[in-house]
N, C-alpha and C. Protein backbone atom coordinates (compact mmCIF):
# COMPACT_ATOMS: atom_id res chain seq x y z
N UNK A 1 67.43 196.24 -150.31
CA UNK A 1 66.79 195.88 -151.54
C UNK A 1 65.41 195.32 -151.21
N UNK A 2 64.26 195.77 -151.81
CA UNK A 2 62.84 195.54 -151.38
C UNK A 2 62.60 194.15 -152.61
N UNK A 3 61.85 193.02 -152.07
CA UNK A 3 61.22 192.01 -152.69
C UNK A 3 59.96 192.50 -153.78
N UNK A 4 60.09 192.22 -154.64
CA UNK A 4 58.98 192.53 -155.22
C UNK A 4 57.30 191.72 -155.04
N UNK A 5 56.97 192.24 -155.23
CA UNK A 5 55.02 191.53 -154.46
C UNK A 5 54.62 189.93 -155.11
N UNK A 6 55.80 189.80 -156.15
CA UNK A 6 55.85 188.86 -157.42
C UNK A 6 56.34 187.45 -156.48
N UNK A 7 57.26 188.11 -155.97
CA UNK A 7 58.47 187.10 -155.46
C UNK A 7 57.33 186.31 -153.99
N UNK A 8 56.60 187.29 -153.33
CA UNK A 8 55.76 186.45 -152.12
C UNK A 8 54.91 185.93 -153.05
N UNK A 9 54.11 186.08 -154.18
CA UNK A 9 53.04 185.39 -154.62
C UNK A 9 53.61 184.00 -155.08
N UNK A 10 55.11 184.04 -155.57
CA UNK A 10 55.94 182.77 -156.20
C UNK A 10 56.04 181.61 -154.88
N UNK A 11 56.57 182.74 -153.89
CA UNK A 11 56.62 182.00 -152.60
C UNK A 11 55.79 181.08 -151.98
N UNK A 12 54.60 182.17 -151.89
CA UNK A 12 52.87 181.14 -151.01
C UNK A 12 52.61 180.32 -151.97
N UNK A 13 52.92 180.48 -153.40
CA UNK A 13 52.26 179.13 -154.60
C UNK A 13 53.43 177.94 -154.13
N UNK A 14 54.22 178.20 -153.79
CA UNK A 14 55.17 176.98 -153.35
C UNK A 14 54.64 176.36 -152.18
N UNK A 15 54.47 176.79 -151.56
CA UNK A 15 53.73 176.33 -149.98
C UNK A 15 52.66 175.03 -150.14
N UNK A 16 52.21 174.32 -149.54
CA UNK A 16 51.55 173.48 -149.98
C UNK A 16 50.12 173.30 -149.25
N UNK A 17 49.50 174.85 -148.62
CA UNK A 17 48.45 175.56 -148.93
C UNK A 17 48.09 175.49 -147.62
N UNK A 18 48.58 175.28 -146.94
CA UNK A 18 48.38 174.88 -145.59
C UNK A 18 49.66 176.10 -144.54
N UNK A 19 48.57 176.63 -143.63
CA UNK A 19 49.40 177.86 -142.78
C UNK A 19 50.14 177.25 -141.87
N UNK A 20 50.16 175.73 -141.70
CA UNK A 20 51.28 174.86 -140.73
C UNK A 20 52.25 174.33 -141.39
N UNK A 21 52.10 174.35 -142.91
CA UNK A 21 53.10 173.34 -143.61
C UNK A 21 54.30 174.45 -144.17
N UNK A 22 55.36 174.13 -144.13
CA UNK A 22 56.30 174.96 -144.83
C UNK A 22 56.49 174.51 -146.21
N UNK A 23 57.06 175.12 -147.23
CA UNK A 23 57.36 174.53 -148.23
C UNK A 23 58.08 173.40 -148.52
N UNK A 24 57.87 172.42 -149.32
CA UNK A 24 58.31 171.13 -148.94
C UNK A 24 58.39 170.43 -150.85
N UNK A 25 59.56 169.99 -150.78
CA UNK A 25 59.54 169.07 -152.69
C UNK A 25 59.90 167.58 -151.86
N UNK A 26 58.99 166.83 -151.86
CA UNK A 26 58.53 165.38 -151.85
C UNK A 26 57.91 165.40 -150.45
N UNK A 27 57.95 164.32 -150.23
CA UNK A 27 57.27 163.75 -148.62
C UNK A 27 58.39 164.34 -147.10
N UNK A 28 59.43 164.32 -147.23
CA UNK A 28 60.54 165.12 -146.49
C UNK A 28 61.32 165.77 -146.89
N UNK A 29 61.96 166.30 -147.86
CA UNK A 29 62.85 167.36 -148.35
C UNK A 29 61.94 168.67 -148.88
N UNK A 30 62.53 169.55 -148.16
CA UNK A 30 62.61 170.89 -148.18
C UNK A 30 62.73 171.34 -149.71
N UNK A 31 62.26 172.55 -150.32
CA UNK A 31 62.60 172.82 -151.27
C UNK A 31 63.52 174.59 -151.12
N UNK A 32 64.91 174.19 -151.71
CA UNK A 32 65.71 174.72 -151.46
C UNK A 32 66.57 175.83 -152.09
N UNK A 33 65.16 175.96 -153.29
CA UNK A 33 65.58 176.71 -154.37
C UNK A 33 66.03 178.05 -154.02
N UNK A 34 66.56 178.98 -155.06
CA UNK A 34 66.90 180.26 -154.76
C UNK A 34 65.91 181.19 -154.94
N UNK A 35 65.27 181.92 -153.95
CA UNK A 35 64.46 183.05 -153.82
C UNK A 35 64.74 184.18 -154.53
N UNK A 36 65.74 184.86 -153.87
CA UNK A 36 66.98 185.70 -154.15
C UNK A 36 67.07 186.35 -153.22
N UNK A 37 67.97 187.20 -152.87
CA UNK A 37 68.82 188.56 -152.08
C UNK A 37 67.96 188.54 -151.40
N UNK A 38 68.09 188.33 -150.02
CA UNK A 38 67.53 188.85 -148.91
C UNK A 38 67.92 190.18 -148.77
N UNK A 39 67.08 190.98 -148.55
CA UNK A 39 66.50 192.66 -147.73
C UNK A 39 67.57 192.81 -146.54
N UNK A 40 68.02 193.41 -146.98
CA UNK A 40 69.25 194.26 -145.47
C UNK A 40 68.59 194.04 -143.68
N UNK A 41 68.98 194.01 -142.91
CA UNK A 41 67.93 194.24 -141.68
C UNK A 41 68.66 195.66 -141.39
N UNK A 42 67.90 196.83 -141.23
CA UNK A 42 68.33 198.30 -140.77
C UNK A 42 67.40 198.14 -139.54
N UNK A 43 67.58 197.55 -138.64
CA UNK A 43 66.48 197.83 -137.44
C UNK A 43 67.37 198.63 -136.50
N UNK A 44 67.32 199.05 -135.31
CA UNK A 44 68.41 199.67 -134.84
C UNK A 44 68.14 199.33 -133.29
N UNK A 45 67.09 198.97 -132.78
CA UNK A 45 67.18 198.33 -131.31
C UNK A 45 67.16 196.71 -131.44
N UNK A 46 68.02 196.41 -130.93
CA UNK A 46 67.95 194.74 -130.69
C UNK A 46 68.20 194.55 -129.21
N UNK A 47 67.94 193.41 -129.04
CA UNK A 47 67.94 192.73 -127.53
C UNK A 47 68.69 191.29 -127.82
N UNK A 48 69.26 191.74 -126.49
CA UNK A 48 69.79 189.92 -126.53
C UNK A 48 70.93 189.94 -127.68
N UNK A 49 71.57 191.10 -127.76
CA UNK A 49 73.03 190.93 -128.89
C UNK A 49 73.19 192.70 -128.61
N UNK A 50 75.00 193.08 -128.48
CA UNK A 50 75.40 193.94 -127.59
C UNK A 50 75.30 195.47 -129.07
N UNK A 51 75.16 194.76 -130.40
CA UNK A 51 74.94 195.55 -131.34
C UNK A 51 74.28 195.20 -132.70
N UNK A 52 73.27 196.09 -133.28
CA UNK A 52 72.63 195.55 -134.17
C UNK A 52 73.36 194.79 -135.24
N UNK A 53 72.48 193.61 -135.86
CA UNK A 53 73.52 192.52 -136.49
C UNK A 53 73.13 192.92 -138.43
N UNK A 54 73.85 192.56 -138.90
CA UNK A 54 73.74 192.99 -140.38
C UNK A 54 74.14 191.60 -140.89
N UNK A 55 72.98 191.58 -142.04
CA UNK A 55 73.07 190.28 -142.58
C UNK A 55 74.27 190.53 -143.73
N UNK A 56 74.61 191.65 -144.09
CA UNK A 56 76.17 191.73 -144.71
C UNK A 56 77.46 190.90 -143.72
N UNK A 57 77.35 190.95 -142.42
CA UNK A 57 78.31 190.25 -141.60
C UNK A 57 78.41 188.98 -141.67
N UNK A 58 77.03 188.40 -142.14
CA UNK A 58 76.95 187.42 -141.42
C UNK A 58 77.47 186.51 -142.31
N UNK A 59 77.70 186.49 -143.93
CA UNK A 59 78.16 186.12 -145.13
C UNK A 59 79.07 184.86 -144.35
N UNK A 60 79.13 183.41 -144.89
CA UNK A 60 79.36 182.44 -144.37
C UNK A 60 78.80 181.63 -143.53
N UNK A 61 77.36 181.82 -143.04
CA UNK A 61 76.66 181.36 -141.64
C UNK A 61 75.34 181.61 -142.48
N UNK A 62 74.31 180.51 -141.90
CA UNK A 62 72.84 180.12 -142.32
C UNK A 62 72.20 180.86 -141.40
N UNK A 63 71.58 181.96 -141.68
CA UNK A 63 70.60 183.09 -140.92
C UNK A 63 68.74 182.17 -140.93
N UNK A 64 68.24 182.49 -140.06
CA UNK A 64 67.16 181.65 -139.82
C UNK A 64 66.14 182.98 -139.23
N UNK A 65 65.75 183.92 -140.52
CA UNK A 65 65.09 184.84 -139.72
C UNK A 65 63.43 185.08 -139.12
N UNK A 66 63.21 185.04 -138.09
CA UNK A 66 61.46 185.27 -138.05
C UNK A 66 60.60 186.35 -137.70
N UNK A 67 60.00 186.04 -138.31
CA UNK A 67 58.34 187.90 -138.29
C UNK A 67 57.69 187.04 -137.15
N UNK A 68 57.86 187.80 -135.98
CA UNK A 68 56.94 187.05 -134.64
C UNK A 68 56.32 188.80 -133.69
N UNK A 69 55.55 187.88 -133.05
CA UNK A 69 54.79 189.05 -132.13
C UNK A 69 54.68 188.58 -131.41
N UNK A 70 54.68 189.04 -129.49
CA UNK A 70 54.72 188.68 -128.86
C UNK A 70 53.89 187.97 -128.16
N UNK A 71 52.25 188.62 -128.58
CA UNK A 71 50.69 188.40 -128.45
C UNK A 71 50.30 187.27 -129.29
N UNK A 72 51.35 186.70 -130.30
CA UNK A 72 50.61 185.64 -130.96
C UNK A 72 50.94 184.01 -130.39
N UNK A 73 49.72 183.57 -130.71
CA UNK A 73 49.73 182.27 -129.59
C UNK A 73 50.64 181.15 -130.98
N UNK A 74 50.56 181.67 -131.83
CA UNK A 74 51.23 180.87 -132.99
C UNK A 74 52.41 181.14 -132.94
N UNK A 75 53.16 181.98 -132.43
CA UNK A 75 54.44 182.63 -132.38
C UNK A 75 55.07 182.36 -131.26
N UNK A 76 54.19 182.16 -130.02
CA UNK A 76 55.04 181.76 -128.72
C UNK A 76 55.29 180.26 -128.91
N UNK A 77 54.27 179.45 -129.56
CA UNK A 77 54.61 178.11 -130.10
C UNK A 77 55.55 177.58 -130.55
N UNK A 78 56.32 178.71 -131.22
CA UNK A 78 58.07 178.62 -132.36
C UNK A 78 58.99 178.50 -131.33
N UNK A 79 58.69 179.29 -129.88
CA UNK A 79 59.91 179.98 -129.47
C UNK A 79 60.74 178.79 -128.66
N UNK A 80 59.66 177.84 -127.97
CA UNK A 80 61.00 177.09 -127.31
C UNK A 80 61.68 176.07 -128.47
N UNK A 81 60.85 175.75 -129.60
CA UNK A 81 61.74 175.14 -131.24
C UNK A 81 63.10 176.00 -130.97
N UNK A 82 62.80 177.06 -131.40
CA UNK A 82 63.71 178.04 -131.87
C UNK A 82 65.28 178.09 -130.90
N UNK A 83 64.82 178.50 -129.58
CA UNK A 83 65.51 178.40 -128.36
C UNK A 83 66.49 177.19 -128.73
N UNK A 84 65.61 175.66 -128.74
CA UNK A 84 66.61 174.49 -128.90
C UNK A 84 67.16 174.51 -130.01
N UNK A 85 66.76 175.40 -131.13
CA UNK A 85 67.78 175.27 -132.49
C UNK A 85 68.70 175.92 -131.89
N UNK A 86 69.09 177.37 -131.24
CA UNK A 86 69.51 178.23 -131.19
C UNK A 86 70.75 177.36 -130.18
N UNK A 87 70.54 176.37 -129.05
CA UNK A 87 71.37 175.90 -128.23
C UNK A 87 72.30 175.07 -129.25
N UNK A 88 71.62 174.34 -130.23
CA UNK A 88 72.24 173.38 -130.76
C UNK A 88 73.06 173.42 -131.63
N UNK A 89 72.78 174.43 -132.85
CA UNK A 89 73.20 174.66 -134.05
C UNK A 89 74.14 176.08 -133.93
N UNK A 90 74.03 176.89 -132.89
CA UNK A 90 74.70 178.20 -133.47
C UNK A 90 76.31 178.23 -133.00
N UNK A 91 76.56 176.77 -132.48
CA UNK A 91 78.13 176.91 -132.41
C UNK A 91 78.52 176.04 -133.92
N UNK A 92 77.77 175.38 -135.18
CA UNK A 92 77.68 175.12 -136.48
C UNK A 92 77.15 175.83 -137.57
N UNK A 93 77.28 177.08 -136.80
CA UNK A 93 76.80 178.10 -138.13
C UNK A 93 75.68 179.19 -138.26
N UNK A 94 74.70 178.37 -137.63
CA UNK A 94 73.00 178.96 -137.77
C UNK A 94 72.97 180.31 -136.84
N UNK A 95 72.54 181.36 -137.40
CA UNK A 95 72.64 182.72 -136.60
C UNK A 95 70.94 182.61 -136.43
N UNK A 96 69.85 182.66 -135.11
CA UNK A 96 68.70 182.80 -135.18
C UNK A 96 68.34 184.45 -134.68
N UNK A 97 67.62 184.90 -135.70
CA UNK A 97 66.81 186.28 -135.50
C UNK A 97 65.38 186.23 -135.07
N UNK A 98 64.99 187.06 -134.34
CA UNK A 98 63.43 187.39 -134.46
C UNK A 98 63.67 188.74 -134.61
N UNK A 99 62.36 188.86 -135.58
CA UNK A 99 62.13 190.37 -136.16
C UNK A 99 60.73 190.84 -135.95
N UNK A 100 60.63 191.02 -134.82
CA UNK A 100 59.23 191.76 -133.55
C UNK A 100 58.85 192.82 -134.70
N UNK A 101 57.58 192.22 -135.20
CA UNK A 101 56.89 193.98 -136.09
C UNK A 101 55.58 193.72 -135.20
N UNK A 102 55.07 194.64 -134.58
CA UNK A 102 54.10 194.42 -133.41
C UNK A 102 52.62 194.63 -134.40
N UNK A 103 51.91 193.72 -133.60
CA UNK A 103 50.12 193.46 -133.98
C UNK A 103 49.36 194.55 -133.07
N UNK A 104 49.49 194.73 -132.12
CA UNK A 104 48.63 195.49 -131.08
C UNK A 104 49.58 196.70 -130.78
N UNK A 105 49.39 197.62 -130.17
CA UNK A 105 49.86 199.15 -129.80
C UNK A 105 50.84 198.32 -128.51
N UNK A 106 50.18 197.54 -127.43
CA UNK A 106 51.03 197.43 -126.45
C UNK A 106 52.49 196.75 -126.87
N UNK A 107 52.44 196.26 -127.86
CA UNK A 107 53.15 195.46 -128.44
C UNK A 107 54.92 196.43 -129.42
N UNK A 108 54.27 197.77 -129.39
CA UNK A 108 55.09 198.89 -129.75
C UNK A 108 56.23 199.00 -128.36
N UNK A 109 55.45 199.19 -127.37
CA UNK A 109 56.41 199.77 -126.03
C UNK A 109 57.31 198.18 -125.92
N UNK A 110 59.16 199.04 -125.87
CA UNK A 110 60.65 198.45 -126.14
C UNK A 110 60.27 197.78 -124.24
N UNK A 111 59.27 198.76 -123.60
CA UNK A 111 59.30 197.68 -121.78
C UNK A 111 58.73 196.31 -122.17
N UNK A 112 57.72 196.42 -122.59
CA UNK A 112 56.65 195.31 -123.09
C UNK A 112 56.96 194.35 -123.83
N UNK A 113 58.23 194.47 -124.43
CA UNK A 113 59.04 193.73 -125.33
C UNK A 113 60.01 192.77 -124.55
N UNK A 114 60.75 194.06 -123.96
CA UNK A 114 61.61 193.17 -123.01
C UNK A 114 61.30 192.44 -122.33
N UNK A 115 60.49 192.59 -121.31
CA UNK A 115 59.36 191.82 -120.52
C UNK A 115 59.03 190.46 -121.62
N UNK A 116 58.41 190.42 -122.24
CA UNK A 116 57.97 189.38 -123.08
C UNK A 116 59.85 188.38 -123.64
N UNK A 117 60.48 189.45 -123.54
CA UNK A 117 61.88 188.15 -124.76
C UNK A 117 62.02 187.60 -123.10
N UNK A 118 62.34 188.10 -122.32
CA UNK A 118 62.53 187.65 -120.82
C UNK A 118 61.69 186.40 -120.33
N UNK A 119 60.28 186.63 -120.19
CA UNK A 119 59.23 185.70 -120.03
C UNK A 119 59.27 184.67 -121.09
N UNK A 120 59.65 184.61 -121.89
CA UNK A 120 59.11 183.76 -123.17
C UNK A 120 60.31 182.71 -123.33
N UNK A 121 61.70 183.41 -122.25
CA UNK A 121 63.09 182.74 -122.29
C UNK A 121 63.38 182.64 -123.69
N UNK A 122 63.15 184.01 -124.34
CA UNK A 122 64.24 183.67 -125.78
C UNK A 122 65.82 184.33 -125.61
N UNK A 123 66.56 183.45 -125.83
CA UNK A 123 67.98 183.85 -126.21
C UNK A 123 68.38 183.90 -127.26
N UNK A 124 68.23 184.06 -128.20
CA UNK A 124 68.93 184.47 -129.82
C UNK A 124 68.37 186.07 -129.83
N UNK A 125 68.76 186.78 -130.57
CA UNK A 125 68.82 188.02 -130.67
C UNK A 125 67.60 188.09 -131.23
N UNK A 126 66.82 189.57 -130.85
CA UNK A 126 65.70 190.35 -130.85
C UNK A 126 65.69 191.35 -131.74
N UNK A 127 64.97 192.05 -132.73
CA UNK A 127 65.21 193.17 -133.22
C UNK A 127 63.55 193.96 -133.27
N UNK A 128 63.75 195.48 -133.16
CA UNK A 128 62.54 195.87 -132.65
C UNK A 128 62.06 196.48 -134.27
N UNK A 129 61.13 196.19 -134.68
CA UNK A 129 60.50 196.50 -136.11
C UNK A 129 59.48 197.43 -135.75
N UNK A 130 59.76 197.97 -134.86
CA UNK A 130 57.86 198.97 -134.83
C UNK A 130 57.34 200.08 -135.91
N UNK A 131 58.22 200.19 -136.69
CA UNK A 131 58.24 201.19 -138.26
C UNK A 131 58.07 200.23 -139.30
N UNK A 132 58.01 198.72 -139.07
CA UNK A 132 57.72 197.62 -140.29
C UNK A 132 59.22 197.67 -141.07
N UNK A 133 59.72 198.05 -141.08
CA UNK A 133 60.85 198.51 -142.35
C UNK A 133 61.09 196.61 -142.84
N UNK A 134 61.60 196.32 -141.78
CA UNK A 134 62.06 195.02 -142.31
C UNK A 134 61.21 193.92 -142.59
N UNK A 135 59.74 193.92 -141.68
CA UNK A 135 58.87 192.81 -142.08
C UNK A 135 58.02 193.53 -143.59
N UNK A 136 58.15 194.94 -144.05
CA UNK A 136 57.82 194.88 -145.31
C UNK A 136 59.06 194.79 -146.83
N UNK A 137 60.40 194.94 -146.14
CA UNK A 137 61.14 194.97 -147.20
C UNK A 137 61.17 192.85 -147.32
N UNK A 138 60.56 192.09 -146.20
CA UNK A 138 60.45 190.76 -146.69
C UNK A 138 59.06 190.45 -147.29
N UNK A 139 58.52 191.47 -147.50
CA UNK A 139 56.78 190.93 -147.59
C UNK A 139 56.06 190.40 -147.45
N UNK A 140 56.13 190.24 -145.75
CA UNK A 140 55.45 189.71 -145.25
C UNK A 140 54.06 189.84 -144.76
N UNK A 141 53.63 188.92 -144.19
CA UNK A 141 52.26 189.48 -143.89
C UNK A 141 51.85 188.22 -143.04
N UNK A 142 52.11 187.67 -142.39
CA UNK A 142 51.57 186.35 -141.41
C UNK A 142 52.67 186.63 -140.75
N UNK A 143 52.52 186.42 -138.91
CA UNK A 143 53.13 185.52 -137.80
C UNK A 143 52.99 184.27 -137.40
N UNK A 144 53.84 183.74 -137.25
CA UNK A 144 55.16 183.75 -137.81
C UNK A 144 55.45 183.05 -139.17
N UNK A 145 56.48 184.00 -139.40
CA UNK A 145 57.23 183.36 -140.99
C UNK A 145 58.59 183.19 -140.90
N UNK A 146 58.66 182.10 -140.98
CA UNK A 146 60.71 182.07 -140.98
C UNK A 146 61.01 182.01 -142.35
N UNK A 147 62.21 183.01 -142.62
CA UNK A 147 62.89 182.68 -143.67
C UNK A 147 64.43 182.25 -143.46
N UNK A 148 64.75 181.46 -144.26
CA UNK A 148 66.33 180.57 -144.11
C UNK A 148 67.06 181.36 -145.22
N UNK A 149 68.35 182.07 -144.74
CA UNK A 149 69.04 182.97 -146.04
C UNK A 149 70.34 181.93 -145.99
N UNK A 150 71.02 181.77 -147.00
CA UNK A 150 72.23 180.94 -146.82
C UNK A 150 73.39 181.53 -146.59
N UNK A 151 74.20 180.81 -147.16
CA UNK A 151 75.59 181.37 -146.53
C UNK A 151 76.38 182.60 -147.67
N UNK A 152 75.34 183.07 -148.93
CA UNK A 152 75.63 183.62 -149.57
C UNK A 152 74.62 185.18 -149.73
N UNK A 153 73.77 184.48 -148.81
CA UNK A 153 72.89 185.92 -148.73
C UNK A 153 71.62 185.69 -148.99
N UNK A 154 70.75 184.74 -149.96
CA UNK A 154 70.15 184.50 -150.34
C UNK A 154 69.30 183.97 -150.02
N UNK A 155 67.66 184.06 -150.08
CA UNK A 155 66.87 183.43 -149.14
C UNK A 155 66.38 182.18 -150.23
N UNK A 156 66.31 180.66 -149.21
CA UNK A 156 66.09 179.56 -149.58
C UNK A 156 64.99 178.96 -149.41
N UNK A 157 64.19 179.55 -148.43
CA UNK A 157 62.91 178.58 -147.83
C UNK A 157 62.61 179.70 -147.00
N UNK A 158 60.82 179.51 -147.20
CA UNK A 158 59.89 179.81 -146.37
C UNK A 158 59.27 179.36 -145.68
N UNK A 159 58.64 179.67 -144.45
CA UNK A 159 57.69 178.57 -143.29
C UNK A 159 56.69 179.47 -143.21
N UNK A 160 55.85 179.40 -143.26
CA UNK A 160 54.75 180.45 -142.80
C UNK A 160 53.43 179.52 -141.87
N UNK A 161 53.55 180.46 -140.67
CA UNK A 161 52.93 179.28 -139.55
C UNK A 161 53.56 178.50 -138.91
N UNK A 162 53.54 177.54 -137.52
CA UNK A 162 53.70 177.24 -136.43
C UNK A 162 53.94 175.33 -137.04
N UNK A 163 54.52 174.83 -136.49
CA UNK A 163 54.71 173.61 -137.07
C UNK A 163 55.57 173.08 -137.95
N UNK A 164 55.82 171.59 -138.65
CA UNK A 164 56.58 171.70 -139.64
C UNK A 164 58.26 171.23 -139.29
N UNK A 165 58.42 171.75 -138.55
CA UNK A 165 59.95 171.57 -137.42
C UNK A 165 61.07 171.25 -138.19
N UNK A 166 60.51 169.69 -138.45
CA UNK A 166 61.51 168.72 -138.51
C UNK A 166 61.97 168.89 -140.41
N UNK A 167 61.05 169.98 -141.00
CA UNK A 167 61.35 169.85 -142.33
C UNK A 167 62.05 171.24 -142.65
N UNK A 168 62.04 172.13 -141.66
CA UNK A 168 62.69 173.23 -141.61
C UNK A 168 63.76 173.03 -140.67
N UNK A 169 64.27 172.46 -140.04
CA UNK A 169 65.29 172.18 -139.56
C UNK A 169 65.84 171.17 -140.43
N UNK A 170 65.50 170.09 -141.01
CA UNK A 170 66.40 169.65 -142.32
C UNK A 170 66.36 170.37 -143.39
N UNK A 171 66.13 171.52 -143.40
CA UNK A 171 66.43 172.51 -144.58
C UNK A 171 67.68 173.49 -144.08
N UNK A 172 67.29 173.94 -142.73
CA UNK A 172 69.03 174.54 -142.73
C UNK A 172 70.00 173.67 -142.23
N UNK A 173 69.85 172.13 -141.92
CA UNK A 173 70.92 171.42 -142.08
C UNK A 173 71.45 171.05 -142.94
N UNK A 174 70.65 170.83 -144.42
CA UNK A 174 71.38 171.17 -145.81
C UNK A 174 72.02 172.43 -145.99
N UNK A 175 71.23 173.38 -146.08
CA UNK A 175 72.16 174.68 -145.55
C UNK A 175 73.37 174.92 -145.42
N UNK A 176 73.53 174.27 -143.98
CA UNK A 176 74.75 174.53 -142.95
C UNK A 176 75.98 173.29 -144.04
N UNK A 177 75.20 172.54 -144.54
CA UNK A 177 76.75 171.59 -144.72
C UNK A 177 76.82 172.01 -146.85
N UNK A 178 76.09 173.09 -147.02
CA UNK A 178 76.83 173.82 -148.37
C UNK A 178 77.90 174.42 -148.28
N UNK A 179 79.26 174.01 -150.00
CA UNK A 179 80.46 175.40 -149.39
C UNK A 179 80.24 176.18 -149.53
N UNK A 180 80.81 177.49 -148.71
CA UNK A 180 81.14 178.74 -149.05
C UNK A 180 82.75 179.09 -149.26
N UNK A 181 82.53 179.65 -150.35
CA UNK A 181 83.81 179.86 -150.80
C UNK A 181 84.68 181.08 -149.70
């Protein structure tokens, strides 16, 4: 299901205008509203997970997905965050994605990739976007952007840009302690 162009313009007006700040309702709480239906991931090479992951599976668990490139100095900035979310939280729920849609041509070649998830020491699963499919069915358009989908499918929060941490990590710790039926 593709986002409509409506839904990112609703999105960045939430943001609080700043490419380091994530969306935020008061001085520390996250705003946690409902986006809607997150976009399928159809990517079909991943790294670092033995088969591509479908956010239909994942129904019950807080998905934490990101638009990163390997060349961006704003994006290698996320990764050791990410890494320590990924140690901490994913035996409580949190599934972490990166969703590689490449900036430069070298950035296409699956060697150049690997090489980079290797060097960069990311362990949460990789998915190779070099056709865009998935960084345009989220409409995106900045590295990096995390989006937080909940445990029902639904995307809750946006980050767009490097920073922020501690207000996006208390956003999928609200998250993680919602029921699912």
């Amino acid at each position: 299901m593709k986002m409509k162009k409506s839904f990112l313009a609703i999105a960045l007006l939430l943001l609080t205008g700043c490419m380091n700040s994530p969306t935020i309702q008061g001085p520390d709480q996250p705003d946690l509203r409902d986006i809607g239906p997150a976009p399928e991931l159809t990517n079909q090479i991943w790294l670092n997970t033995p088969s591509p992951i479908r956010l239909a599976d994942l129904r019950g668990k807080v998905v934490l997905l990101e638009m990163w490139t390997f060349d961006c100095i704003n994006c290698q900035h996320t990764i050791p965050t990410l890494n320590r979310w990924y140690q901490k939280y994913s035996g409580q729920g949190l599934v972490i994605i990166g969703n590689h849609y490449p900036e430069f041509p070298q950035e296409r070649d699956l060697q150049n990739l690997k090489n980079a998830v290797q060097q960069l020491g990311i362990r949460y699963p990789v998915a190779q976007d070099n056709d865009g499919a998935t960084w345009q069915a989220y409409d995106s358009e900045y590295w990096p952007t995390i989006y937080l989908i909940d445990k029902k499918g639904d995307i809750r929060y946006v980050a767009i840009g490097e920073g922020g941490y501690d207000i996006t990590e208390s956003a999928f710790q609200s998250l993680l302690a919602e029921s699912y039926p």
